[in-house]
PDB file of N, CA and C in Angstrom:
ATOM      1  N   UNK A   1     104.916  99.412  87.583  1.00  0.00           N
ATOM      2  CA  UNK A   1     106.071  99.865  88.331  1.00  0.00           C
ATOM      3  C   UNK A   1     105.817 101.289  88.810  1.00  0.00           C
ATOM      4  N   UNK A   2     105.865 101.306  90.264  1.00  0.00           N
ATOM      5  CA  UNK A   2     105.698 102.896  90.844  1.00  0.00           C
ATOM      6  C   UNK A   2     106.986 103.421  90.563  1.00  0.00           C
ATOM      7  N   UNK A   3     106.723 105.114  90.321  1.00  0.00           N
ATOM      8  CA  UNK A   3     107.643 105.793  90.400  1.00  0.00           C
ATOM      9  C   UNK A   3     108.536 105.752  92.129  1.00  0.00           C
ATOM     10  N   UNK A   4     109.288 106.556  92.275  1.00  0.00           N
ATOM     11  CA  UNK A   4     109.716 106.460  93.719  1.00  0.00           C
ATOM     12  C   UNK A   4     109.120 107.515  94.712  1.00  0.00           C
ATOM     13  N   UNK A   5     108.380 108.206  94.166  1.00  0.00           N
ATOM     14  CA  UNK A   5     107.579 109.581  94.648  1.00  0.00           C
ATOM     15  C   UNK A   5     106.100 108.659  94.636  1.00  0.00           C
ATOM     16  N   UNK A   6     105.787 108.140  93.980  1.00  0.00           N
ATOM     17  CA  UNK A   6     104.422 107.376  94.060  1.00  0.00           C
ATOM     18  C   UNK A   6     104.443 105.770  95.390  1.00  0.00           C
ATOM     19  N   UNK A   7     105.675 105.551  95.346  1.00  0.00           N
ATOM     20  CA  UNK A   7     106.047 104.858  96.110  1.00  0.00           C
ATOM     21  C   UNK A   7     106.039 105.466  97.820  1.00  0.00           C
ATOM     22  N   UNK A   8     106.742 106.573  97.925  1.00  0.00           N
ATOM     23  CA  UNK A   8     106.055 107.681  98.942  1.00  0.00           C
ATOM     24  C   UNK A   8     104.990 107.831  99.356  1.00  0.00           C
ATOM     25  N   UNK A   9     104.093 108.468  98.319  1.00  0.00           N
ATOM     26  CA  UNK A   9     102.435 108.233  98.696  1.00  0.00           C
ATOM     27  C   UNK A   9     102.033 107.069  99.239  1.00  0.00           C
ATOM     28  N   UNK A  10     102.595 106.292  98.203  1.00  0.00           N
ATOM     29  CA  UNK A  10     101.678 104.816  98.984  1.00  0.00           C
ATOM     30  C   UNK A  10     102.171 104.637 100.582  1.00  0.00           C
ATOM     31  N   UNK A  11     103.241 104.751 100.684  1.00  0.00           N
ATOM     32  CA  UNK A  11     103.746 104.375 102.342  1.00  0.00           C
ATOM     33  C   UNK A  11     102.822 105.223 103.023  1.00  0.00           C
ATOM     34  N   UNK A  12     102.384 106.874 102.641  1.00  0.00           N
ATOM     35  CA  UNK A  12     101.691 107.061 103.593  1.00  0.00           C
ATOM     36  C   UNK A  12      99.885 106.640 103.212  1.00  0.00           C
ATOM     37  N   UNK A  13      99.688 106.693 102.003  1.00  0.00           N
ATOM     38  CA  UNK A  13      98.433 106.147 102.096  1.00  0.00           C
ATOM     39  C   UNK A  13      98.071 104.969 102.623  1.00  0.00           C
ATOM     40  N   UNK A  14      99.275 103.661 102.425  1.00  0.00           N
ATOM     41  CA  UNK A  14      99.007 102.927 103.371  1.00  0.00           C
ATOM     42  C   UNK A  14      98.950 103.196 105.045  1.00  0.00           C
ATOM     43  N   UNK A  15      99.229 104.180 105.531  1.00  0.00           N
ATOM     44  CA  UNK A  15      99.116 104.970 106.937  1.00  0.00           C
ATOM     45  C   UNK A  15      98.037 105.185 107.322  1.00  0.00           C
ATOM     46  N   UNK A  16      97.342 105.065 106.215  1.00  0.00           N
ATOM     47  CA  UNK A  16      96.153 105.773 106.872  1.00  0.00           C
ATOM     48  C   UNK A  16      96.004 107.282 106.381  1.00  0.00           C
ATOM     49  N   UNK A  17      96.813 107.877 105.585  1.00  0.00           N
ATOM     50  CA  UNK A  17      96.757 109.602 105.616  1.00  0.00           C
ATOM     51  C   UNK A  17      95.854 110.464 104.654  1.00  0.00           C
ATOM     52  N   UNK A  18      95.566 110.801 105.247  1.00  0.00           N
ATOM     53  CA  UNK A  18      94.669 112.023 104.250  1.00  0.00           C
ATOM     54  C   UNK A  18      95.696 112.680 103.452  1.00  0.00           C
ATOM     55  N   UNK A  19      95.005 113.079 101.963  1.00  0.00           N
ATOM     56  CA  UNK A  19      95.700 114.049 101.256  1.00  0.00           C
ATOM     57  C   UNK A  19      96.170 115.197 101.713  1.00  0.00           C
ATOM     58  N   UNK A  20      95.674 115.667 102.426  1.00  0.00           N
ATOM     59  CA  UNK A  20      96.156 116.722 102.620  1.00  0.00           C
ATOM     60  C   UNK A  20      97.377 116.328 103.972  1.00  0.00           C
ATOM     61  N   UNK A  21      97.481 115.525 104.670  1.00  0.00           N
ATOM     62  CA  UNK A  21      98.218 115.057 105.736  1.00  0.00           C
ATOM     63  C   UNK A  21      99.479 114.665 104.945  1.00  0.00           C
ATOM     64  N   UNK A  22      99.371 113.835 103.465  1.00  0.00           N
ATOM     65  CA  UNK A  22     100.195 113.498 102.417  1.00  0.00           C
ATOM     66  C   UNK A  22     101.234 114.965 102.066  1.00  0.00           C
ATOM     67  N   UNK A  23     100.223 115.254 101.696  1.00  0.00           N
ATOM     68  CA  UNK A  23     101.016 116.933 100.672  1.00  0.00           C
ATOM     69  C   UNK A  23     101.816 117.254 101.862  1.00  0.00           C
ATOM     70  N   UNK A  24     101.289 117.511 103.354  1.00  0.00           N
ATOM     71  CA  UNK A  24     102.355 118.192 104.128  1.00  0.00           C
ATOM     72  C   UNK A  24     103.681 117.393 104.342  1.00  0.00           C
ATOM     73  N   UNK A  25     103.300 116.225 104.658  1.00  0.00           N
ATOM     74  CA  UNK A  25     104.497 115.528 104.776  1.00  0.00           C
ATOM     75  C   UNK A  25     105.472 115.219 103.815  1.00  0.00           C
ATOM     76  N   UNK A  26     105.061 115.109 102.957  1.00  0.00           N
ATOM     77  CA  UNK A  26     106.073 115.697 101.397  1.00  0.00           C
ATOM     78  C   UNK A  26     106.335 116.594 100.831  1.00  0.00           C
ATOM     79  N   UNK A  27     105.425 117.803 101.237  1.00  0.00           N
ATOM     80  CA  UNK A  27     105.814 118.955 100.694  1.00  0.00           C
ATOM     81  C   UNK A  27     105.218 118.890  99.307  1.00  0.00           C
ATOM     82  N   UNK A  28     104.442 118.866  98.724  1.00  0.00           N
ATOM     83  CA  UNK A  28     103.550 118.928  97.546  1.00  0.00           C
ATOM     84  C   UNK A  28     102.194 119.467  97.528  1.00  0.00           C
ATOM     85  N   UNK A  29     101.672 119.646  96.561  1.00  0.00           N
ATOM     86  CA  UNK A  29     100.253 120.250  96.465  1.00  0.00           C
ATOM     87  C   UNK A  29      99.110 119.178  96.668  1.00  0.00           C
ATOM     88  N   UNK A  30      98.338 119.342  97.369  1.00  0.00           N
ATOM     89  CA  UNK A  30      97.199 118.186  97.619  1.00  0.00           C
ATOM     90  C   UNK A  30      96.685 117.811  96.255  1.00  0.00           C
ATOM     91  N   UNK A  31      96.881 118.889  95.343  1.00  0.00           N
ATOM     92  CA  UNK A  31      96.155 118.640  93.869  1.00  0.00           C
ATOM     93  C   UNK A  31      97.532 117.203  93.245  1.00  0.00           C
ATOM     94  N   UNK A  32      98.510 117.631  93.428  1.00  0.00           N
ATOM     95  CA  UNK A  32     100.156 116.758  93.129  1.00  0.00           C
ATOM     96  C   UNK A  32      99.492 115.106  93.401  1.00  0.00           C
ATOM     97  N   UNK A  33      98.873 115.288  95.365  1.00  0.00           N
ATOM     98  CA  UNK A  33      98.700 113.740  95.708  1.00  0.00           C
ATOM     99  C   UNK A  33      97.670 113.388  94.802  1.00  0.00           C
ATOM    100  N   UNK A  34      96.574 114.406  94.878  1.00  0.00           N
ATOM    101  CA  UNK A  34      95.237 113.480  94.313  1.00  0.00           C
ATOM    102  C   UNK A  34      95.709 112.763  92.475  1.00  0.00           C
ATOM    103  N   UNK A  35      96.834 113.532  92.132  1.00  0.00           N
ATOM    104  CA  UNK A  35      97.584 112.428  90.758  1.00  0.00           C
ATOM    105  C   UNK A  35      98.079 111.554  91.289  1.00  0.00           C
ATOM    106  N   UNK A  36      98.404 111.686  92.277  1.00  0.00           N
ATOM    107  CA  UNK A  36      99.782 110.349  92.549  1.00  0.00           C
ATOM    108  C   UNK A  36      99.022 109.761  93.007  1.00  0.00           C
ATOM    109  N   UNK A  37      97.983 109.740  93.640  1.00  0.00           N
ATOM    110  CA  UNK A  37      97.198 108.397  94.255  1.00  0.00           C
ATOM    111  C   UNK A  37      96.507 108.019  92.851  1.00  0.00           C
ATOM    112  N   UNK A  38      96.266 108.769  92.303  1.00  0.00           N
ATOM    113  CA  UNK A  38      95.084 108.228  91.010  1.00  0.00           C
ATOM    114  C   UNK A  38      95.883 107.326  89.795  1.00  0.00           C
ATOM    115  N   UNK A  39      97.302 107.211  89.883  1.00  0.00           N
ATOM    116  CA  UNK A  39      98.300 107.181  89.161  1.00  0.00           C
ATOM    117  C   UNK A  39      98.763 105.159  90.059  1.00  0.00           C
ATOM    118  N   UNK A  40      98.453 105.613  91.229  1.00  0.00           N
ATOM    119  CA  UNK A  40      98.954 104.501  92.289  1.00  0.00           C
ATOM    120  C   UNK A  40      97.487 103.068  91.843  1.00  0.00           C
ATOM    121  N   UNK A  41      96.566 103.939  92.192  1.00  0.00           N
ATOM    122  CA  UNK A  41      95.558 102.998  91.654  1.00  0.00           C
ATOM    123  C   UNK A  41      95.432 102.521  90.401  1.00  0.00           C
ATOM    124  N   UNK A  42      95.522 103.304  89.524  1.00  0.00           N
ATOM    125  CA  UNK A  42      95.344 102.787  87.611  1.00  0.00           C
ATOM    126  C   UNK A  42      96.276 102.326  87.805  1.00  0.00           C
ATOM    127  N   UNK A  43      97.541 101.802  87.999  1.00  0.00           N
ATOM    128  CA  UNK A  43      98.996 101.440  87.622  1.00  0.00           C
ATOM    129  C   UNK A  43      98.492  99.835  87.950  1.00  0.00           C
ATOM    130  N   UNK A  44      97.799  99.422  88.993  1.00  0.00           N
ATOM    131  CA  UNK A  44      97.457  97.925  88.924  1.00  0.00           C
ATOM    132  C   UNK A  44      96.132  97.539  88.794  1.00  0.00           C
ATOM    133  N   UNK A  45      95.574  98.595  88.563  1.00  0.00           N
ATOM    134  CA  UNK A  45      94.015  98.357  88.729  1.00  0.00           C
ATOM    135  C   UNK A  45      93.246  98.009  89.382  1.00  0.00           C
ATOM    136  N   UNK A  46      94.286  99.097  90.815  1.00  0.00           N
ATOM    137  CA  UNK A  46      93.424  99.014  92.068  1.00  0.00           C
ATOM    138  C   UNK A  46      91.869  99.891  92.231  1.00  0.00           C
ATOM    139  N   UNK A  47      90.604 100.005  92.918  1.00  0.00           N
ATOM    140  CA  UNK A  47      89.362 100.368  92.788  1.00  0.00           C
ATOM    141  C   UNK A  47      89.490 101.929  93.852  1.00  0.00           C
ATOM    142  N   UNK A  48      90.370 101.380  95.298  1.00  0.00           N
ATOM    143  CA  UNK A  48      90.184 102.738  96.195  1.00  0.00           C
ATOM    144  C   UNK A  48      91.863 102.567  96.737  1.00  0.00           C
ATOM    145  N   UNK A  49      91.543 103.512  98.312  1.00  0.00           N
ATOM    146  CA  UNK A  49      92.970 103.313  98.684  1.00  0.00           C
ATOM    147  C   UNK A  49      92.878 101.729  99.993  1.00  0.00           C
ATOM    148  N   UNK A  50      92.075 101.696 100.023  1.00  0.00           N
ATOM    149  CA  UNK A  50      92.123 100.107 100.893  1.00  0.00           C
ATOM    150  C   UNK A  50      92.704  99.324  99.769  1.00  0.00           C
ATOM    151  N   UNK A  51      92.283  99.026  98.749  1.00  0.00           N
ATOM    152  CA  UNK A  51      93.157  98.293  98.307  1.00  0.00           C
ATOM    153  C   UNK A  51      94.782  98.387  98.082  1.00  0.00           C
ATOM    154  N   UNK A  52      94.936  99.578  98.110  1.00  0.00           N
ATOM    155  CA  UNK A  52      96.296 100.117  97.645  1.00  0.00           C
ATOM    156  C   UNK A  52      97.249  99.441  98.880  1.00  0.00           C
ATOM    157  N   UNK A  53      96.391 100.481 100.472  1.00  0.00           N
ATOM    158  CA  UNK A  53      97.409  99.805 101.238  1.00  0.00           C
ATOM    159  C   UNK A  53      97.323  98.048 101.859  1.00  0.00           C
ATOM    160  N   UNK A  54      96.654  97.593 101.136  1.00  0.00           N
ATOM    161  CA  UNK A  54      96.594  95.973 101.226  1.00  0.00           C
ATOM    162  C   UNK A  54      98.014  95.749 100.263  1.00  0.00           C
ATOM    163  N   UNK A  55      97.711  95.899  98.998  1.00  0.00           N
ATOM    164  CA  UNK A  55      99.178  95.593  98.283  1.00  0.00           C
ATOM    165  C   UNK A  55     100.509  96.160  98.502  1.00  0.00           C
ATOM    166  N   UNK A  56     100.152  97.543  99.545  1.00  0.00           N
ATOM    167  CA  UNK A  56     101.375  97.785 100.016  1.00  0.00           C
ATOM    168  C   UNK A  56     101.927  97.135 101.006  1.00  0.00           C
ATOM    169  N   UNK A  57     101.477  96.347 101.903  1.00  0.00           N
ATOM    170  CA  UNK A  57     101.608  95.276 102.856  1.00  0.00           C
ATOM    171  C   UNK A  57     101.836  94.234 102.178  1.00  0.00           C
ATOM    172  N   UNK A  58     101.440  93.695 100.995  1.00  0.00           N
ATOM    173  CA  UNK A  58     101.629  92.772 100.622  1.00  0.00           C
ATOM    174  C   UNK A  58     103.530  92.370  99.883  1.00  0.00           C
ATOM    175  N   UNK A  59     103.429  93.609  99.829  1.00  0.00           N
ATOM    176  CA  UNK A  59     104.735  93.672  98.763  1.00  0.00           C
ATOM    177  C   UNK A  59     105.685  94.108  99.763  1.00  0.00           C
ATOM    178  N   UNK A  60     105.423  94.226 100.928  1.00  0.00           N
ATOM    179  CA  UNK A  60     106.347  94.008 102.390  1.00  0.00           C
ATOM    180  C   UNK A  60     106.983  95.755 101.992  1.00  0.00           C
ATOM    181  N   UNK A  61     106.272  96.638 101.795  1.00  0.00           N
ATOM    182  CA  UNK A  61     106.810  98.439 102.126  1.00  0.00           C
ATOM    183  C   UNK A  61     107.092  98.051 103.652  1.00  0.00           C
ATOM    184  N   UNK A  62     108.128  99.333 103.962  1.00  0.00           N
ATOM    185  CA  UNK A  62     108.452  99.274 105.261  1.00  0.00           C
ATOM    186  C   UNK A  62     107.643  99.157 106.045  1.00  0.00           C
ATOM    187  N   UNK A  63     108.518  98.512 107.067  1.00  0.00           N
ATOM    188  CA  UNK A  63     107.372  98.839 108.696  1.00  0.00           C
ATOM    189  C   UNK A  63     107.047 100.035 109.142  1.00  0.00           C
ATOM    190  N   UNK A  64     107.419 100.636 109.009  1.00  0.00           N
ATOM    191  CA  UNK A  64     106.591 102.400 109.367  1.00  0.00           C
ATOM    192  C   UNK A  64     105.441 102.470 108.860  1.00  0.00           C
ATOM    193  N   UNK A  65     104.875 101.762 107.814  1.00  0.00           N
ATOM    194  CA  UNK A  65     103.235 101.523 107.513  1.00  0.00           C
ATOM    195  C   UNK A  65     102.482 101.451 108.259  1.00  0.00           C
ATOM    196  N   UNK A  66     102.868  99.974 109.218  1.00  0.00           N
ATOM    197  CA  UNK A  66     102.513  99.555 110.412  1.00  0.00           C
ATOM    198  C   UNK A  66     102.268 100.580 111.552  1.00  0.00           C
ATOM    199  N   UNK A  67     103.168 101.363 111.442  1.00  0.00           N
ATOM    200  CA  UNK A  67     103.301 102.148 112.929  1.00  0.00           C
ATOM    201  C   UNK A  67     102.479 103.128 113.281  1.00  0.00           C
ATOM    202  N   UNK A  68     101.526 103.627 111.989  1.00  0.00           N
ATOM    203  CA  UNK A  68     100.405 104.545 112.074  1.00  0.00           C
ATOM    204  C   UNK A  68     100.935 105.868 111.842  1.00  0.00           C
ATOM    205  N   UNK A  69      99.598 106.358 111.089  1.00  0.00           N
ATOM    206  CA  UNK A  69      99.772 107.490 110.153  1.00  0.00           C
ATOM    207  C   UNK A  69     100.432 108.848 110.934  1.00  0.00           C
ATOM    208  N   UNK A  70     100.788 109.056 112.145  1.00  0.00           N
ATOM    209  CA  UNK A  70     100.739 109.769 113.213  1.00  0.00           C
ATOM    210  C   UNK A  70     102.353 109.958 113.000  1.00  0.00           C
ATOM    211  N   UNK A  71     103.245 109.068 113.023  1.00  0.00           N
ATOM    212  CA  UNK A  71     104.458 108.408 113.058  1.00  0.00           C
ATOM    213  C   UNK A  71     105.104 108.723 111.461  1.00  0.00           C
ATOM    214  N   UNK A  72     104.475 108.360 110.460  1.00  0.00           N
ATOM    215  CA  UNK A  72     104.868 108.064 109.234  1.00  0.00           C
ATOM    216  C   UNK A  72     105.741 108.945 108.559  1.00  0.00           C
ATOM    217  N   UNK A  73     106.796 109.101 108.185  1.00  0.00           N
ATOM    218  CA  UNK A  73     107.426 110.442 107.731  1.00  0.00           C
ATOM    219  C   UNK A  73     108.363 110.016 105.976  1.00  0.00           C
ATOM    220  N   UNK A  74     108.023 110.358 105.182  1.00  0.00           N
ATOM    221  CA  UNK A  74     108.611 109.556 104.501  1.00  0.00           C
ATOM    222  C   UNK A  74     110.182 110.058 103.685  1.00  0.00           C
ATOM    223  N   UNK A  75     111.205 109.634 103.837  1.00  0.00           N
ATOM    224  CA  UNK A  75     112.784 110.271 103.459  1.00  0.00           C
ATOM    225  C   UNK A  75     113.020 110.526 101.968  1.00  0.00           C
TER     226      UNK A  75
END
């Protein structure tokens, strides 16, 4: 079970976003994402972030996933 802040990350890692593209758009420390992604992966025993945003598609995260990392803003 993701937290709701890890749930964040993933919407934009499924985007496509770089950490550091992450931290700005949330307002966190790039050191903050590189836990929350590492936290996103061990939690199912995913390997990278392709897999991550495969299961984030899978588990139907919003359509703003879809819409590219450019777009992505997360509330």
């Amino acid at each position: 079970m993701l937290t709701g802040k890890e749930r964040e990350v993933l919407v934009q890692v499924a985007a496509g976003a770089s950490n550091a593209e992450i931290a700005a758009a949330l307002y966190m420390s790039e050191a903050t994402v590189k836990t929350q992604v590492s936290r996103i992966l061990a939690k199912p025993g995913l390997a990278n972030r392709v897999q991550a945003a495969i299961l984030a598609d899978q588990a139907g995260f919003p359509d703003r996933v879809r819409a590219g990392r450019h777009q992505v803003r997360a509330r």
